[in-house]
Every structure is written in C-alpha cells, then in structure tokens.
N, C-alpha and C. Protein backbone atom coordinates (compact mmCIF):
# COMPACT_ATOMS: atom_id res chain seq x y z
N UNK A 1 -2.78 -8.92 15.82
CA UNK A 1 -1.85 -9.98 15.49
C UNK A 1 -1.14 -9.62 14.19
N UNK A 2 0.10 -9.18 14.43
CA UNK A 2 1.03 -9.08 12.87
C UNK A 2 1.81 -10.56 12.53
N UNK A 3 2.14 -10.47 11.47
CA UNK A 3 2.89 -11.49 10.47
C UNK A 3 4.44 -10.86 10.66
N UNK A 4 5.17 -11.31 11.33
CA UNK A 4 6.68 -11.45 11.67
C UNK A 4 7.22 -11.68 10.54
N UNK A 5 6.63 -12.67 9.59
CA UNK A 5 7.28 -12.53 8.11
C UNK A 5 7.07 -11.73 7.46
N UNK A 6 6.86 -10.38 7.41
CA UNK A 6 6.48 -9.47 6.68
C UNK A 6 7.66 -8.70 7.00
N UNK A 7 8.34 -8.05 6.24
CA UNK A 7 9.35 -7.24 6.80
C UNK A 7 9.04 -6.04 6.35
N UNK A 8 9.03 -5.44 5.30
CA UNK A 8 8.47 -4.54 4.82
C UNK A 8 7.23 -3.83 4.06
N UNK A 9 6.74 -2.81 4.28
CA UNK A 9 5.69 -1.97 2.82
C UNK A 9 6.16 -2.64 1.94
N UNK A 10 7.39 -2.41 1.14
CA UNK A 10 7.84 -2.41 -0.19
C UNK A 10 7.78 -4.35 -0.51
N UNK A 11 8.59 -4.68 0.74
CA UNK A 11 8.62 -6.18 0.44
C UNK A 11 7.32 -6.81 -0.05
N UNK A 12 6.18 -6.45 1.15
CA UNK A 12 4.74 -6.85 0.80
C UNK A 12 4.25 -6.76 -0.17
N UNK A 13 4.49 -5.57 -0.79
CA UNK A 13 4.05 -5.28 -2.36
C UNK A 13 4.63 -6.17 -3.30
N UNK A 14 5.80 -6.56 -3.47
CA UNK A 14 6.46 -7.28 -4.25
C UNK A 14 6.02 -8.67 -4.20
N UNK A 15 5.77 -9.00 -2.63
CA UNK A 15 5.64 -10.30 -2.60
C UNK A 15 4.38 -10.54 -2.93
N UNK A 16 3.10 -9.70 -2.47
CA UNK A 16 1.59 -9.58 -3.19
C UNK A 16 1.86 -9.74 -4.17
N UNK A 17 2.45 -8.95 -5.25
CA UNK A 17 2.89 -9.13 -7.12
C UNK A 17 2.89 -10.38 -7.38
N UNK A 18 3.63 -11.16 -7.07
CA UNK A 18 3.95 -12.29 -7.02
C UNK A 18 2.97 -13.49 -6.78
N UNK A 19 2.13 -13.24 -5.40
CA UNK A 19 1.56 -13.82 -5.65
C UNK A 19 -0.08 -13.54 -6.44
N UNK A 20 -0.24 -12.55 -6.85
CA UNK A 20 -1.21 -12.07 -7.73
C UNK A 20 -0.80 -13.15 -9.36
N UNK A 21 0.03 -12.72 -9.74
CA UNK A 21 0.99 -13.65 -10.65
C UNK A 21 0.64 -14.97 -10.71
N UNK A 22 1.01 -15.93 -9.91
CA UNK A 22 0.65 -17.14 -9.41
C UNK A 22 -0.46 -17.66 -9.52
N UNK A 23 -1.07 -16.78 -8.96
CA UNK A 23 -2.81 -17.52 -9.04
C UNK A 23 -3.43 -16.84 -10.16
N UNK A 24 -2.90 -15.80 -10.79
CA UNK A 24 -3.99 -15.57 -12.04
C UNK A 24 -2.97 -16.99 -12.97
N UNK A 25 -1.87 -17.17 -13.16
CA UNK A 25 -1.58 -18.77 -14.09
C UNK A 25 -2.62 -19.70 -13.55
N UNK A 26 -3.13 -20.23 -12.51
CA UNK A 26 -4.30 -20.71 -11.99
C UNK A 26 -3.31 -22.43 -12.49
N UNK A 27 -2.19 -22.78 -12.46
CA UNK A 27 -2.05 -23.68 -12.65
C UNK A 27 -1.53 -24.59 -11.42
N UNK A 28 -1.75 -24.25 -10.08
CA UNK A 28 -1.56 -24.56 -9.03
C UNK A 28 -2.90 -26.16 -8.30
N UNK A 29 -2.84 -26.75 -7.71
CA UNK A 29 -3.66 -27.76 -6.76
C UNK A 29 -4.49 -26.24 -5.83
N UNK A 30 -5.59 -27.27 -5.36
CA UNK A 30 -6.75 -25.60 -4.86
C UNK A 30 -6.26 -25.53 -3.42
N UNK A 31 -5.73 -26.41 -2.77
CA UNK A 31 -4.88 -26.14 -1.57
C UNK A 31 -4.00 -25.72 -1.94
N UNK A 32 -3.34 -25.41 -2.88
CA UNK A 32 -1.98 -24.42 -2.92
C UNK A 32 -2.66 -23.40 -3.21
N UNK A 33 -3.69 -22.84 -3.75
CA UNK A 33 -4.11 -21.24 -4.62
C UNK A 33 -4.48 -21.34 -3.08
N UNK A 34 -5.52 -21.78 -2.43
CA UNK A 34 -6.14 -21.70 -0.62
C UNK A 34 -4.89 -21.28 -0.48
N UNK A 35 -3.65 -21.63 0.03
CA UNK A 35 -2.61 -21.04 0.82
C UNK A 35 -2.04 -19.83 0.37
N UNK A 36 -2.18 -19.80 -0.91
CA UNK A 36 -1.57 -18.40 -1.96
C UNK A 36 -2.25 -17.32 -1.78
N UNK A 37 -3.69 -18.12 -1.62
CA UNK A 37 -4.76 -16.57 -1.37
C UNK A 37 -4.42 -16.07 0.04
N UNK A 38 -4.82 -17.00 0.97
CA UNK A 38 -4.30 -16.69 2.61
C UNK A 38 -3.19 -15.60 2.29
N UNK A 39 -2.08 -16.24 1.93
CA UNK A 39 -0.98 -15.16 1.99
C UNK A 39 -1.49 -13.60 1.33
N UNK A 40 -2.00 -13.65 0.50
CA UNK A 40 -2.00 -12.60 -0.31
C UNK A 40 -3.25 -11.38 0.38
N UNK A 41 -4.12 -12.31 1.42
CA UNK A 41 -4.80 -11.63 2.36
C UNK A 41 -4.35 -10.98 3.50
N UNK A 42 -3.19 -11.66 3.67
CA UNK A 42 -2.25 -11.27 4.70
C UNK A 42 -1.45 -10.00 4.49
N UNK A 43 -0.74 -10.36 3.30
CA UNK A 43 -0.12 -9.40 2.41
C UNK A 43 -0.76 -8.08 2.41
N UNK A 44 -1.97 -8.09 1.43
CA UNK A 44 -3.05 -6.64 1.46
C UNK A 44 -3.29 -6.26 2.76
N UNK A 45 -3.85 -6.90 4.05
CA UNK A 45 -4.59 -6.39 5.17
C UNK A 45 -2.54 -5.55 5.48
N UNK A 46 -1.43 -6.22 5.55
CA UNK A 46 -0.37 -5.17 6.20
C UNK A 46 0.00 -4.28 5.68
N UNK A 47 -0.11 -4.37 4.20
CA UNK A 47 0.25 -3.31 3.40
C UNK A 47 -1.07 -1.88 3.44
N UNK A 48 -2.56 -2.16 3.77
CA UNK A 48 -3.23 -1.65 3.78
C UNK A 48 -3.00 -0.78 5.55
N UNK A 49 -2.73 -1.34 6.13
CA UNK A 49 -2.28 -0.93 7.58
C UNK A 49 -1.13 0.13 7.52
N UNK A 50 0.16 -0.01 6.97
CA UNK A 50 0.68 0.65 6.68
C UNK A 50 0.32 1.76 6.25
N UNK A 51 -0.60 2.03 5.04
CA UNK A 51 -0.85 2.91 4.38
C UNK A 51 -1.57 3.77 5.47
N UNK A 52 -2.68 3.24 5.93
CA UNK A 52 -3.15 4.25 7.32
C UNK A 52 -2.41 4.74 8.19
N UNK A 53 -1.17 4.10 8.69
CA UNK A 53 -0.32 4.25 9.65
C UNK A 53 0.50 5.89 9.26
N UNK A 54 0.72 5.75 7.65
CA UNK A 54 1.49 6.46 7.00
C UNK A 54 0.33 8.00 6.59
N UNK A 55 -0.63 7.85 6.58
CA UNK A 55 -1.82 8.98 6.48
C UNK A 55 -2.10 9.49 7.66
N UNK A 56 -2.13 9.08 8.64
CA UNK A 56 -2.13 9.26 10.46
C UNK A 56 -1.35 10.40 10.51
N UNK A 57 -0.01 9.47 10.47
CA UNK A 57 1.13 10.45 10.52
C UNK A 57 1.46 11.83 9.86
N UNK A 58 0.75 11.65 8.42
CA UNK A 58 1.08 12.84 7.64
C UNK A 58 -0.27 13.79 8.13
N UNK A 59 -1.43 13.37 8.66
CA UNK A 59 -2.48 13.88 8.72
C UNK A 59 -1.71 14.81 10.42
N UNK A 60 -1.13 14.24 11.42
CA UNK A 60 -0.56 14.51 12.72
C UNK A 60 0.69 15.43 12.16
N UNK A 61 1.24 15.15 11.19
CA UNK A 61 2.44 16.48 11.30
C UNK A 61 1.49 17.81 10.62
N UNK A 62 0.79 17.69 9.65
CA UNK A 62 -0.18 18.64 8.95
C UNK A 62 -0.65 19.62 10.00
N UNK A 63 -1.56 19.00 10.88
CA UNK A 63 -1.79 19.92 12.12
C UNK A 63 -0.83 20.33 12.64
N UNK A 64 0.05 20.05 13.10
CA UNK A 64 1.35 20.45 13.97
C UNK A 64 1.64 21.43 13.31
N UNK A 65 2.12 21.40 12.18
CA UNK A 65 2.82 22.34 11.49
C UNK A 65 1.94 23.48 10.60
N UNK A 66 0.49 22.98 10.60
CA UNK A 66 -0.46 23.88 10.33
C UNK A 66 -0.36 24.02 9.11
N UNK A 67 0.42 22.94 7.57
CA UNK A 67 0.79 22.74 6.82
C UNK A 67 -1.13 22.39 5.86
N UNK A 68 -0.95 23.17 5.14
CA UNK A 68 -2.02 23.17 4.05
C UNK A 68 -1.68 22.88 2.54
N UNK A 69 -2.69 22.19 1.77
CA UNK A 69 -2.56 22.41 0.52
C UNK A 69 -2.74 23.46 -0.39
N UNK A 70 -1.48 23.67 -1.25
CA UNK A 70 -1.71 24.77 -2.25
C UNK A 70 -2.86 24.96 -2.34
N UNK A 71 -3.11 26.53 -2.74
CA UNK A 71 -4.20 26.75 -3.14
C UNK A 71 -4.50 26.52 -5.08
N UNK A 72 -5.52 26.09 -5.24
CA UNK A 72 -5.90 25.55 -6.98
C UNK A 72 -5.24 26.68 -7.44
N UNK A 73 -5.44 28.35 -6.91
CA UNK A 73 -5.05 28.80 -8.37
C UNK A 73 -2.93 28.82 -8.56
N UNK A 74 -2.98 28.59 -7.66
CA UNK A 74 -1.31 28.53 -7.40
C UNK A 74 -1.03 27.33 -7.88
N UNK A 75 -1.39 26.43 -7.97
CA UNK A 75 -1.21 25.05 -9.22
C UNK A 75 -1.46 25.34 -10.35
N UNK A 76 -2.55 26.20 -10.72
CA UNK A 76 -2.48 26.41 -12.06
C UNK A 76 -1.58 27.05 -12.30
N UNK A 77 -1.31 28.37 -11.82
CA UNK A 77 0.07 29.12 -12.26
C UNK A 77 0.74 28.76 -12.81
N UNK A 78 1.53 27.82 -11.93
CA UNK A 78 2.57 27.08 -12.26
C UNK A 78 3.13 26.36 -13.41
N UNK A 79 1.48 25.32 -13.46
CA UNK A 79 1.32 25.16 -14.81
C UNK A 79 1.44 25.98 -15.87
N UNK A 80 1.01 26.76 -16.11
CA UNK A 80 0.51 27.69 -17.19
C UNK A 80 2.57 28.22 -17.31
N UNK A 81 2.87 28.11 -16.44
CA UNK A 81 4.45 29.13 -16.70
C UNK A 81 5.50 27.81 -17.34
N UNK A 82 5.04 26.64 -16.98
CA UNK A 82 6.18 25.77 -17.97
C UNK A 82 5.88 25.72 -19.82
C-alpha cells in the first residue's frame, strides 16, 4: 500500500524536516503530534523504500556492467597527488 500523497524522494525528505520540526516545538494537542507522527512514519517507511529501490538498481547495473570499486590504493594515489 503506497501514499499517493507522496510525490517525491526529495519532497518526503523535506516534508519529514518539517515535520521533525513540529513535533520537537512539542507545542501541538497529542492528537495533532498522533497525526504528525503517523505522517512522519509514513514519510520515513517511503523514503526508506526508495532508498532500497535505488541500491537494487545500482547493485543490478554493477553486475551488468561488471562495474567495481576502485581499488584502496588508487584512492590513495589520488589523494596524495592533490
């Protein structure tokens, strides 16, 4: 079951901010922080979905393309030359 009001990763994050915001002022009625939290559970569980969705994918082109991470000493190099 997804949230149709969710439009985006980025939106979710913003709108989580927000309501993170909100309830740490704690100056809300406890049925409004109850509905603030709901949302903000809602919020994390799609934004957390995403993020898997988005590791899947990078984990599925990796194989495909047989794409590896640098090797350590080739990061250091690099370093060391700026």
């Amino acid at each position: 079951m997804s949230d149709t009001s969710i439009k985006d990763f980025e939106a979710a994050i913003a709108e989580l901010e927000t309501v993170v915001k909100k309830l740490e002022e704690g100056d809300m009625a406890l049925e409004q922080s109850l509905a603030l939290y709901e949302r903000g559970v809602q919020l994390s569980r799609f934004c957390h979905a995403r993020l898997e969705e988005a590791e899947r994918r990078i984990e599925v082109l990796n194989e495909r393309g047989q794409l590896k991470p640098a090797p350590a000493s080739l990061m250091t190099d690099d370093a060391d030359r700026t």
